[in-house]
N, C-alpha and C. Protein backbone atom coordinates (compact mmCIF):
# COMPACT_ATOMS: atom_id res chain seq x y z
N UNK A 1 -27.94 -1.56 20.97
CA UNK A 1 -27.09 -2.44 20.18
C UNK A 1 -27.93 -3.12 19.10
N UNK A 2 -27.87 -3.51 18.07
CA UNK A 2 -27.92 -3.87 17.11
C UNK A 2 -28.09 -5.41 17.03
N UNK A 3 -29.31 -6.24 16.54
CA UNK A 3 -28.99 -7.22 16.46
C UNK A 3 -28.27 -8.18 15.88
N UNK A 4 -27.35 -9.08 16.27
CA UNK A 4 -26.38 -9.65 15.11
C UNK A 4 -26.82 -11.21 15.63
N UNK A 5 -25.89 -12.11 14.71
CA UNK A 5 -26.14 -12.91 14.89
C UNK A 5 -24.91 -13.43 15.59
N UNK A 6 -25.20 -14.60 16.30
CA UNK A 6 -24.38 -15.09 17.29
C UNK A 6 -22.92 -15.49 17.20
N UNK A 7 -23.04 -15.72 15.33
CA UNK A 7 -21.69 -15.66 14.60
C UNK A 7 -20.80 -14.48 14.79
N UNK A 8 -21.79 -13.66 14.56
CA UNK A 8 -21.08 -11.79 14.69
C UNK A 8 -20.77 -11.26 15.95
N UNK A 9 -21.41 -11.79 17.02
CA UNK A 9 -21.24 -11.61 18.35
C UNK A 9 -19.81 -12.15 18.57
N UNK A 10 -20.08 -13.23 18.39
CA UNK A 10 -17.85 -14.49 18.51
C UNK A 10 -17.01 -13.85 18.25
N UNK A 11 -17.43 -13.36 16.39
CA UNK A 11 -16.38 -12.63 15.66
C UNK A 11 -15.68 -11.22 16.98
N UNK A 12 -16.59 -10.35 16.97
CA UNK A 12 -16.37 -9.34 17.72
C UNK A 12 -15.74 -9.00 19.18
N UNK A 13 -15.88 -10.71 19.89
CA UNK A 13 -15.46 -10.77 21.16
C UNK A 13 -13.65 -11.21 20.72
N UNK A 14 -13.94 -11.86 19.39
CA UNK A 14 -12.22 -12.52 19.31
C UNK A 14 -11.48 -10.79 18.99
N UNK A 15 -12.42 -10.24 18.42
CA UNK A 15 -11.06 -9.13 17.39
C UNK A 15 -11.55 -8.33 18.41
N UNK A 16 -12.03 -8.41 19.49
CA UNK A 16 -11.65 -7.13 20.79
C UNK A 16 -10.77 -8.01 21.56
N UNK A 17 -10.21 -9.40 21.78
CA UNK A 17 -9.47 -9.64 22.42
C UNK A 17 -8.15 -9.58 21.96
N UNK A 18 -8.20 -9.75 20.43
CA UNK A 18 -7.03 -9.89 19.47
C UNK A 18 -6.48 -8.04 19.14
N UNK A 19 -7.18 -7.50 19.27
CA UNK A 19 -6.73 -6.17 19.31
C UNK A 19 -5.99 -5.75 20.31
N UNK A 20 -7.09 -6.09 21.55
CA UNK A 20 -6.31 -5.84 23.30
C UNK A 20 -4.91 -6.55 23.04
N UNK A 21 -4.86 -7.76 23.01
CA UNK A 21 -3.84 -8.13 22.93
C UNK A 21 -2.45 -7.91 21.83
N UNK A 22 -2.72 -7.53 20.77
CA UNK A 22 -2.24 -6.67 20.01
C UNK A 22 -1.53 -5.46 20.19
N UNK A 23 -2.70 -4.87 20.92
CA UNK A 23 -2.07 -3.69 21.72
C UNK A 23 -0.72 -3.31 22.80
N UNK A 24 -0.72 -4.36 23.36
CA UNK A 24 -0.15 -5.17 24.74
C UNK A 24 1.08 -5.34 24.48
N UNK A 25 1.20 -6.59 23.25
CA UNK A 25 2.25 -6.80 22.76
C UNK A 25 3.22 -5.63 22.26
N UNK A 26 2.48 -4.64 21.31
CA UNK A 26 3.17 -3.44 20.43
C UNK A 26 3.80 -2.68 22.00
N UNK A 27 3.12 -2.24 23.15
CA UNK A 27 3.63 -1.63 23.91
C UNK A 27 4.52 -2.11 24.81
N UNK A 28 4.30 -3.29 25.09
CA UNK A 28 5.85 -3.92 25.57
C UNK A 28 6.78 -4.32 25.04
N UNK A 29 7.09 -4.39 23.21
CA UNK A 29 7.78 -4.36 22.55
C UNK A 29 8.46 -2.88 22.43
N UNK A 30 7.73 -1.56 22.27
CA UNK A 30 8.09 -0.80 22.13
C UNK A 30 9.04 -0.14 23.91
N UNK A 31 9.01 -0.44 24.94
CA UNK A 31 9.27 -0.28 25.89
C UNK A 31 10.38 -1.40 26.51
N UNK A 32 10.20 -2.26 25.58
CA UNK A 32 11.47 -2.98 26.05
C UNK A 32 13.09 -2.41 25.93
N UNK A 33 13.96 -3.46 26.94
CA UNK A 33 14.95 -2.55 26.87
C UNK A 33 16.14 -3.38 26.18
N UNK A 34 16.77 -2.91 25.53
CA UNK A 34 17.81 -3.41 24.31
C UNK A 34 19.46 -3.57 25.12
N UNK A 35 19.64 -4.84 25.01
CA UNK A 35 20.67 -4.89 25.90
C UNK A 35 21.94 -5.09 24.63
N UNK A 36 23.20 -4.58 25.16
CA UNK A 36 23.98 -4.42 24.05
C UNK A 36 25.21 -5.80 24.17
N UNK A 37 25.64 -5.90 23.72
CA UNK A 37 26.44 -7.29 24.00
C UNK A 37 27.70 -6.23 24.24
N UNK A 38 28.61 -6.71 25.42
CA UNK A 38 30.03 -5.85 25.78
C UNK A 38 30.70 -7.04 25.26
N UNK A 39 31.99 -5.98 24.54
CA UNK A 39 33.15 -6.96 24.29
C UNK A 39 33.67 -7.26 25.02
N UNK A 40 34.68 -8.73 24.89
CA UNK A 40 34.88 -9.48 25.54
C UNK A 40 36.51 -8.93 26.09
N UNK A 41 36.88 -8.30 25.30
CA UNK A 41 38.46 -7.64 26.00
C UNK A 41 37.70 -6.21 27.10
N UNK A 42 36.83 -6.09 27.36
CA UNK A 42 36.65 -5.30 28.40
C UNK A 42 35.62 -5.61 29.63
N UNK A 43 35.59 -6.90 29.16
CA UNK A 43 34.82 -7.70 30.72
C UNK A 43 36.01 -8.22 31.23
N UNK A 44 35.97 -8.56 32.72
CA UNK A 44 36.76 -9.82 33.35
C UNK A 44 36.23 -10.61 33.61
N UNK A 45 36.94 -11.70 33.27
CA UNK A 45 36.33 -13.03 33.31
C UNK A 45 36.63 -13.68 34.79
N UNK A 46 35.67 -14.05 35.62
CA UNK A 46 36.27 -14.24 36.99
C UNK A 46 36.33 -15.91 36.99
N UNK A 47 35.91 -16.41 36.08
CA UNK A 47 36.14 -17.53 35.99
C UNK A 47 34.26 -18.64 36.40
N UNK A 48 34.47 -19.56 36.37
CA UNK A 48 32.84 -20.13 36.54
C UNK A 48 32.63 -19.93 38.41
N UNK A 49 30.95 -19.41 38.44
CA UNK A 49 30.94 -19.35 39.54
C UNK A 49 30.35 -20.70 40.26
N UNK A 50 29.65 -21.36 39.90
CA UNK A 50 29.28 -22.79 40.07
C UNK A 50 30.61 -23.57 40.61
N UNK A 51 30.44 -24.55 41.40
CA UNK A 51 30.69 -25.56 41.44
C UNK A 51 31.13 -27.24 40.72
N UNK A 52 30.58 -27.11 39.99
CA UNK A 52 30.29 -28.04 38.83
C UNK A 52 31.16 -28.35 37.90
């Protein structure tokens, strides 16, 4: 390894964490699941289930 300075060392630990995490994000964005809103004339409404 190369000597750097302790500045360059920081830099490198943030943009390998900021990448990892970068990464992370893009793939659980891309894998998420898209929920569709159903209209409301083809649900039944059973009314509130609470108490309240």
């Amino acid at each position: 390894m190369p000597q750097l300075s302790p500045l360059n060392w920081i830099f490198l630990f943030l943009l390998f964490w900021i990448a990892v995490l970068s990464m992370s994000i893009l793939l659980w964005w891309s894998s998420k699941v898209y929920y569709r809103s159903v209209p409301t004339s083809s649900m039944s409404f059973k009314g509130n289930k609470w108490n309240w």
